[in-house]
Protein backbone atom coordinates (compact mmCIF):
# COMPACT_ATOMS: atom_id res chain seq x y z
CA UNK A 1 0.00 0.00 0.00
CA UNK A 2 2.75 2.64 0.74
CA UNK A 3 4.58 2.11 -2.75
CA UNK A 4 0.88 2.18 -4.38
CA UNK A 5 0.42 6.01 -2.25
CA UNK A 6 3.85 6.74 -3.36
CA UNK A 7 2.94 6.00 -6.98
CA UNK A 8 -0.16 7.88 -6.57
CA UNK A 9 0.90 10.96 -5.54
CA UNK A 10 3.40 11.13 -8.32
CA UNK A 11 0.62 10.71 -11.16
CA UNK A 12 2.01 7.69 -12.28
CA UNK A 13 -0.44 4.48 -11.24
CA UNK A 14 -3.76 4.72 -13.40
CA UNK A 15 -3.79 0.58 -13.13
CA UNK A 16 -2.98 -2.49 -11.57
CA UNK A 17 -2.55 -6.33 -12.56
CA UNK A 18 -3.50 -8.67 -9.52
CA UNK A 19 -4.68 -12.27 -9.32
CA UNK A 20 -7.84 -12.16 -8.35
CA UNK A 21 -10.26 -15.38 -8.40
CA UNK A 22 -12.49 -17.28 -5.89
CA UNK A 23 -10.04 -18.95 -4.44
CA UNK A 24 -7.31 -15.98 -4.29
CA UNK A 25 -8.97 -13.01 -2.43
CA UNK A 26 -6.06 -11.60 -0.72
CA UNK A 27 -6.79 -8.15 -2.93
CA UNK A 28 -10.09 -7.66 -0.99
CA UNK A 29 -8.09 -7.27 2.05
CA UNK A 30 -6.74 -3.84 1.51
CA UNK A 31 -6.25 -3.27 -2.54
CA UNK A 32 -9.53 -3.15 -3.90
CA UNK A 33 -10.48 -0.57 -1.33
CA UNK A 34 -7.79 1.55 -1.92
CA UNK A 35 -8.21 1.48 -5.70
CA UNK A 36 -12.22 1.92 -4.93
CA UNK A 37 -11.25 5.34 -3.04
CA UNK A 38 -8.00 6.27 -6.02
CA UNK A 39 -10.21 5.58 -8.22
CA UNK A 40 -7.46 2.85 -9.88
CA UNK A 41 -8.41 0.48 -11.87
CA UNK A 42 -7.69 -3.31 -11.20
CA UNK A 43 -6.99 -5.96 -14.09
CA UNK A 44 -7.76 -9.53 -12.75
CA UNK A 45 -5.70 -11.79 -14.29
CA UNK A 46 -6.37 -15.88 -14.03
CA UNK A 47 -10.44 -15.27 -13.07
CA UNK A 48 -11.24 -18.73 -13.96
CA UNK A 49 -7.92 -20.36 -12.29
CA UNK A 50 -7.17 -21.84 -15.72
CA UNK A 51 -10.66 -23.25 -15.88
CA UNK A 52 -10.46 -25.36 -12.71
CA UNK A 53 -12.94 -23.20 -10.89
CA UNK A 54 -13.64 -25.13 -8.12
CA UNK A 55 -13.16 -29.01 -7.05
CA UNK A 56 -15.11 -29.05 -4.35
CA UNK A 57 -18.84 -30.74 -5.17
CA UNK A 58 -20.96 -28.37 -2.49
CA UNK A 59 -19.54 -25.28 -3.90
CA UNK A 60 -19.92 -26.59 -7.44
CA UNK A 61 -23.57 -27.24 -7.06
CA UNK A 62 -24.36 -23.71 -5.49
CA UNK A 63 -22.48 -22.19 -8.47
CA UNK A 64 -24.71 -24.55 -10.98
CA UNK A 65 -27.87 -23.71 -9.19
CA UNK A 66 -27.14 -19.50 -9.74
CA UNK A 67 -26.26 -20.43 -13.01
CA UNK A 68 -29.50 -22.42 -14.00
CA UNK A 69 -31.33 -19.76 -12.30
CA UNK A 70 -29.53 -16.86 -14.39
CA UNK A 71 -29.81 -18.89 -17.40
CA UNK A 72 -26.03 -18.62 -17.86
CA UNK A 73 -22.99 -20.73 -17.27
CA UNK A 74 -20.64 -21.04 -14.19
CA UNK A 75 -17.82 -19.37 -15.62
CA UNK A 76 -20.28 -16.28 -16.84
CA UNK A 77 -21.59 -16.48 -13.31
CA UNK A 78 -17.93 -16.29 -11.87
CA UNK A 79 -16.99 -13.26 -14.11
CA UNK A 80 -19.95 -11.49 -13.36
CA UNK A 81 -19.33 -11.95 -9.51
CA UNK A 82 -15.14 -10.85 -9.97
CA UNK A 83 -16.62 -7.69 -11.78
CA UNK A 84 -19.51 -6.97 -9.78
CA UNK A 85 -16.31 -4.63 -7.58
CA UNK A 86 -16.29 -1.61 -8.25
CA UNK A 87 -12.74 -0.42 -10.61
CA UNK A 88 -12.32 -4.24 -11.48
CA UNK A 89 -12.19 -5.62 -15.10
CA UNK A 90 -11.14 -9.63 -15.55
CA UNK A 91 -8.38 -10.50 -17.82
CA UNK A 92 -9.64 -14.27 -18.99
CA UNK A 93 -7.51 -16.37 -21.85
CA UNK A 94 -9.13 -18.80 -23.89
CA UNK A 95 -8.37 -20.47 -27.66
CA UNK A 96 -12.80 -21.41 -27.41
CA UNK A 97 -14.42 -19.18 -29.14
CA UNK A 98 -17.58 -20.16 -27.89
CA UNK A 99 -16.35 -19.54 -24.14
CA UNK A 100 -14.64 -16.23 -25.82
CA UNK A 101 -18.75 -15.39 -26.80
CA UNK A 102 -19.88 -16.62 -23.02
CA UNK A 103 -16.88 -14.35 -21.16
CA UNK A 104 -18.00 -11.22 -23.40
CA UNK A 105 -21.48 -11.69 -22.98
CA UNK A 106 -20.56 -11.62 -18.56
CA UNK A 107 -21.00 -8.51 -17.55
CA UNK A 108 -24.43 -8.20 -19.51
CA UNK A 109 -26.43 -9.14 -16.76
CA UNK A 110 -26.78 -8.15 -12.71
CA UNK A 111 -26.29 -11.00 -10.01
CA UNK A 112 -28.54 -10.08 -7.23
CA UNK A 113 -26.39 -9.06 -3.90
CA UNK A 114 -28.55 -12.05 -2.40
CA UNK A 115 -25.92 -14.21 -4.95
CA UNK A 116 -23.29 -12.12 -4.85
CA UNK A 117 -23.15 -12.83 -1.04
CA UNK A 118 -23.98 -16.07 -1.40
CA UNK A 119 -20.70 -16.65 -3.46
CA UNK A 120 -18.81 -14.43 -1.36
CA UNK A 121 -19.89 -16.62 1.89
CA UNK A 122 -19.41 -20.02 0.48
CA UNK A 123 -15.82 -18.95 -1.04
CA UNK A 124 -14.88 -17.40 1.54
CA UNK A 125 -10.99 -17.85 2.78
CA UNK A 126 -10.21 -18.96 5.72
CA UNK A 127 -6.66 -18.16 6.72
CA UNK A 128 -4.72 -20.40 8.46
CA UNK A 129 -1.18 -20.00 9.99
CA UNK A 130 0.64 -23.14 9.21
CA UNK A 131 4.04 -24.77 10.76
CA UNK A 132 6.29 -24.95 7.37
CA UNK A 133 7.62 -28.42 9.29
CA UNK A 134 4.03 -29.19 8.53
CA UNK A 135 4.81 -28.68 4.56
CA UNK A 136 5.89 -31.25 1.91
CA UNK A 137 7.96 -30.11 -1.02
CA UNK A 138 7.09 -32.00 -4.19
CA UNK A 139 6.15 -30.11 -7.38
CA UNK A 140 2.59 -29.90 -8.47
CA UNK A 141 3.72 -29.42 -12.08
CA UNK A 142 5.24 -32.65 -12.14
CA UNK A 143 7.78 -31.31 -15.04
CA UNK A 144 8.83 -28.74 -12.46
CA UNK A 145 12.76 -29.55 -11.72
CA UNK A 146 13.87 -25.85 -10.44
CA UNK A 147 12.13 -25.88 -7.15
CA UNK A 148 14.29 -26.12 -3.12
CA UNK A 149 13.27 -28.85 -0.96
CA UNK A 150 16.04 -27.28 1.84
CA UNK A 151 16.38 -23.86 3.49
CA UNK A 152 20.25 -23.65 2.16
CA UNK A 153 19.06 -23.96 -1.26
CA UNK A 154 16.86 -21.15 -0.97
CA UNK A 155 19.66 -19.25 0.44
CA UNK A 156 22.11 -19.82 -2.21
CA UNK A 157 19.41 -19.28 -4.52
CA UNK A 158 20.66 -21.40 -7.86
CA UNK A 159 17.69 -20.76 -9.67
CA UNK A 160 17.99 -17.33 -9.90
CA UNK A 161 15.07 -15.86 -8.17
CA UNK A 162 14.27 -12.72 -8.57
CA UNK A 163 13.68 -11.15 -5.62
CA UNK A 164 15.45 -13.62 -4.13
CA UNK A 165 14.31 -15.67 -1.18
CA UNK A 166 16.75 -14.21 1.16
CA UNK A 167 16.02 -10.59 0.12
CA UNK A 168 12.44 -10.98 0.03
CA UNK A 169 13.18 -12.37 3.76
CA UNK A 170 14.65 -8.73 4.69
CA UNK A 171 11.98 -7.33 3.22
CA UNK A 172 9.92 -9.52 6.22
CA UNK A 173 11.60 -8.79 8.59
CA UNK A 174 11.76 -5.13 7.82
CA UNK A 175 7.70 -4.87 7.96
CA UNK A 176 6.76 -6.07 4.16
CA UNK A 177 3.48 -7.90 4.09
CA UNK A 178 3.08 -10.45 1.25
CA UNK A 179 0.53 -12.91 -0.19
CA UNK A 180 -0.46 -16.39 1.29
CA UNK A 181 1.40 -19.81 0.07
CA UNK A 182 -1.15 -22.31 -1.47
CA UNK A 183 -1.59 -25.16 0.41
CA UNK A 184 -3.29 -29.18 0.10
CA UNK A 185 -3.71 -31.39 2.49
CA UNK A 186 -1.69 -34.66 2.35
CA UNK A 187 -0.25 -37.47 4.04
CA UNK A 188 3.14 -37.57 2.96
CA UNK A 189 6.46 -38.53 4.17
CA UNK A 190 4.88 -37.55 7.80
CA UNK A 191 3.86 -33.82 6.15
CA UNK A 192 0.12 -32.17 6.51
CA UNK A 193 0.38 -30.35 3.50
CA UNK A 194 1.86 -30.09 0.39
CA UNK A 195 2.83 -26.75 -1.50
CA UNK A 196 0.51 -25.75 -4.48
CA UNK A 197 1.71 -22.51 -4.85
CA UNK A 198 4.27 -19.60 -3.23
CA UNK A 199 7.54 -21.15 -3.26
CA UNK A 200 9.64 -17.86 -3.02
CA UNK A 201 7.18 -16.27 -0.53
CA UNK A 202 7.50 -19.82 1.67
CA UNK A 203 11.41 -19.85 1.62
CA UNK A 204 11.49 -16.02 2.47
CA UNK A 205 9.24 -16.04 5.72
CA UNK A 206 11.09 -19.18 6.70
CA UNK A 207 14.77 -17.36 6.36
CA UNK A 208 12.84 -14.64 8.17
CA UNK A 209 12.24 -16.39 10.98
CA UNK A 210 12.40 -20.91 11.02
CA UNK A 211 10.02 -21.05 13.84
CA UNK A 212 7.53 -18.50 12.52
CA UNK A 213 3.95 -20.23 10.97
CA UNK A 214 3.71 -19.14 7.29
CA UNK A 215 0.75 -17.51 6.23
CA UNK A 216 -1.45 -20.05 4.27
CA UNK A 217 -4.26 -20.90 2.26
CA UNK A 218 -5.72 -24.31 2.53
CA UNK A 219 -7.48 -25.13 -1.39
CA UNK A 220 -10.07 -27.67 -1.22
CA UNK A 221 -9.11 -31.32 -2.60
């Protein structure tokens, strides 16, 4: 938030590109109101989550309900709830041009705020502070070979991350707040969870402090 005041105040920020889906809310935390009262506007990028919406059956058949009932499909129903905020457009990819017709035609109708809450409440994120002794490092892109499975990797940094982990780890400890890991539950090698997403942000708050619970976002299986 301070470098997005110190941007403001020069002129400079007219727009931002965050992820923002069902699943990753973080933004609603303290971007989307500041770009509500700025008056920025906010490009969501991966709406859809690559098309995997949502695995979990309840939350699937609330979704297919509002869409039978709007006469649309999930994904316009998604879109329509992502842009329903105020200063928020969605950035969606697809090579179908029948889903290209279905994510144009989204913001062409109004989801009543009886369904726009009900999405909100059954989506909603609950936060959990995690022991990273608690996390399993395997890839979920099983062609993924760059990854650390050790602190001292991530402190030598071989792959080249940029920030990397130990600088993003000063930036901790010197105040910097950053975005949840993605987390699954598992029972492997001993481990709770495995890592889904946040590598760089998981190595940095453990070189920031190895007994400190990282930050975490439990996805549904």
């Amino acid at each position: 938030i301070k470098a997005k005041n110190d941007l403001k105040s020069s002129g400079l920020l007219k727009f931002v590109q965050l992820e923002y889906n069902l699943v990753d809310r973080e933004i609603e935390r303290e971007i989307i109101p500041f770009c509500n009262k700025e008056n920025i506007l906010i490009a969501a990028y991966s709406p859809l989550l690559q098309g995997m919406i949502c695995r979990n059956k309840n939350k699937m058949d609330t979704l297919n309900r509002i869409a039978k009932k709007y006469k649309k499909s999930v994904s316009q129903i998604v879109l329509n709830w992502i842009i329903s905020e105020n200063q928020l457009i969605a950035i969606v990819h697809t090579n179908n041009l029948k889903h290209l017709k279905e994510n144009a035609e989204s913001p062409d109708f109004d989801l009543l705020k009886s369904d726009l809450d009900k999405i909100s409440a059954i989506f909603s994120i609950d936060y959990k502070y995690i022991n990273p002794k608690d996390i399993y490092f395997h890839p979920f892109n099983e062609e993924k070979s760059n990854f650390y499975t050790s602190i001292d990797e991530a402190y030598k940094n071989k792959f080249c991350m940029v920030p990397s982990p130990k600088d993003l780890a000063i930036d901790i400890m010197n105040g910097r707040k950053v975005k949840p890991i993605k987390i699954k539950k598992c029972k492997i090698n001993n481990k709770k969870y495995n890592l889904i997403e946040g590598e760089l942000r998981y190595w940095a708050s453990v070189i920031a402090d190895t007994n400190e619970p990282v930050l975490s976002i439990i996805l549904d299986d």
